[in-house]
Protein backbone atom coordinates (compact mmCIF):
# COMPACT_ATOMS: atom_id res chain seq x y z
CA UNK A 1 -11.82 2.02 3.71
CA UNK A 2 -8.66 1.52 5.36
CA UNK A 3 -7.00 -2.83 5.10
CA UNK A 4 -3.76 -3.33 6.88
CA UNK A 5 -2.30 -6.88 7.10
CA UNK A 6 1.03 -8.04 7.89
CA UNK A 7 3.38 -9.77 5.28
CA UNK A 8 7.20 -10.91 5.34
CA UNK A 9 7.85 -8.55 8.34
CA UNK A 10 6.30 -5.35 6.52
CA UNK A 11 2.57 -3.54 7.50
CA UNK A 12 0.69 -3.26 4.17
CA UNK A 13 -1.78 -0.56 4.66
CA UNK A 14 -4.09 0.18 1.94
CA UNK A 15 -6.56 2.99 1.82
CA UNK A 16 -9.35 2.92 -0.53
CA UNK A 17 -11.50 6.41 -1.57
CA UNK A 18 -14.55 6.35 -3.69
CA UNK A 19 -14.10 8.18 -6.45
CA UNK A 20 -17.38 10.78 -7.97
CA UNK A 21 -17.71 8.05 -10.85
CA UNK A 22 -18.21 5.42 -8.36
CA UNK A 23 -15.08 4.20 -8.98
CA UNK A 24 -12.31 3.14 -6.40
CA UNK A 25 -8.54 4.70 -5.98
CA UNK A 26 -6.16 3.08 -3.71
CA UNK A 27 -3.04 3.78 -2.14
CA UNK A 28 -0.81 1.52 0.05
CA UNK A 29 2.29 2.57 2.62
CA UNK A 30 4.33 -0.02 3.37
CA UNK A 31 5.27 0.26 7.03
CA UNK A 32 8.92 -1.44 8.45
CA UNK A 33 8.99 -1.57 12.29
CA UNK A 34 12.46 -1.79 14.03
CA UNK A 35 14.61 -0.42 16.89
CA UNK A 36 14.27 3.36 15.73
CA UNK A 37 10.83 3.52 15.01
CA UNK A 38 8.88 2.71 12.26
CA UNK A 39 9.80 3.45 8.60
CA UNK A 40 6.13 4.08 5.60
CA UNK A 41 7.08 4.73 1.83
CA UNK A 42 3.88 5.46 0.25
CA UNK A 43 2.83 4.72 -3.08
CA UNK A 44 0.11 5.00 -4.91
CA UNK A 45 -1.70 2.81 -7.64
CA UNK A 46 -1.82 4.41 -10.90
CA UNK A 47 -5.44 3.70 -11.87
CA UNK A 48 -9.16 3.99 -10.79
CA UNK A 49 -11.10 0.46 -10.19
CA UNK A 50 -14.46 -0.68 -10.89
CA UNK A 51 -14.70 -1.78 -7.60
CA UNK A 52 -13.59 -1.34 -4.03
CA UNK A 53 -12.91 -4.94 -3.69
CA UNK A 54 -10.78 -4.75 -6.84
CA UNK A 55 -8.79 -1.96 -5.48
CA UNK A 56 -7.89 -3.37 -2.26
CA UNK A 57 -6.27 -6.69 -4.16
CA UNK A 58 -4.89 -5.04 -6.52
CA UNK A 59 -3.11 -2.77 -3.50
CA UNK A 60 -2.64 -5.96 -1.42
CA UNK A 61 -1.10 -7.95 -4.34
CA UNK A 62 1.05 -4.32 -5.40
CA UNK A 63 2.64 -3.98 -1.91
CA UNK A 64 3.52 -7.99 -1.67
CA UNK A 65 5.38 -7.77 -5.21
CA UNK A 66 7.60 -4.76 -4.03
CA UNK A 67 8.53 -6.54 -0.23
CA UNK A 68 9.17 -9.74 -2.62
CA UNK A 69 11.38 -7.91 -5.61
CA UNK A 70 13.94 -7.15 -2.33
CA UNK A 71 11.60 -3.54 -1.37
CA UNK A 72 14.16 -1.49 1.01
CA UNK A 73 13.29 2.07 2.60
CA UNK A 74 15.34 5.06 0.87
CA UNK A 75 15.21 8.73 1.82
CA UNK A 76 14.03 9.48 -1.12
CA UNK A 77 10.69 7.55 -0.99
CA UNK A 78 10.29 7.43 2.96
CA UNK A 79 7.52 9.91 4.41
């Protein structure tokens, strides 16, 4: 499942896989569009979730917290 939704002039785009034990992994770029292009850092949510629904807030709610605590683009975390 792939969620993307704009927020404080960032792309949040989650990505949700099923894990074997019917659990959920997510992991969420954060996408900053300007003059040059367009800049994703990836990261990735540390634990599984009981449910896909669960995984996609918790991704959501993850990427919102970093543009909020001041989130800028480095090389060292830009794909």
């Amino acid at each position: 499942m792939k969620h993307r939704e704009g927020y404080k002039g960032y792309v949040i785009e989650v990505r949700i896989h099923e894990l074997k034990d019917r659990r959920f992994s997510a992991e969420f770029t954060l996408e900053e569009h300007d003059g040059s292009g367009v800049t994703e850092t990836l990261f990735f949510m540390p634990e599984p979730f009981p449910t896909e629904e669960a995984a996609l807030n918790a991704a959501v709610q993850a990427g919102r917290s970093k543009i909020d605590a001041g989130f800028v683009p480095s090389p060292s975390n830009v794909l």
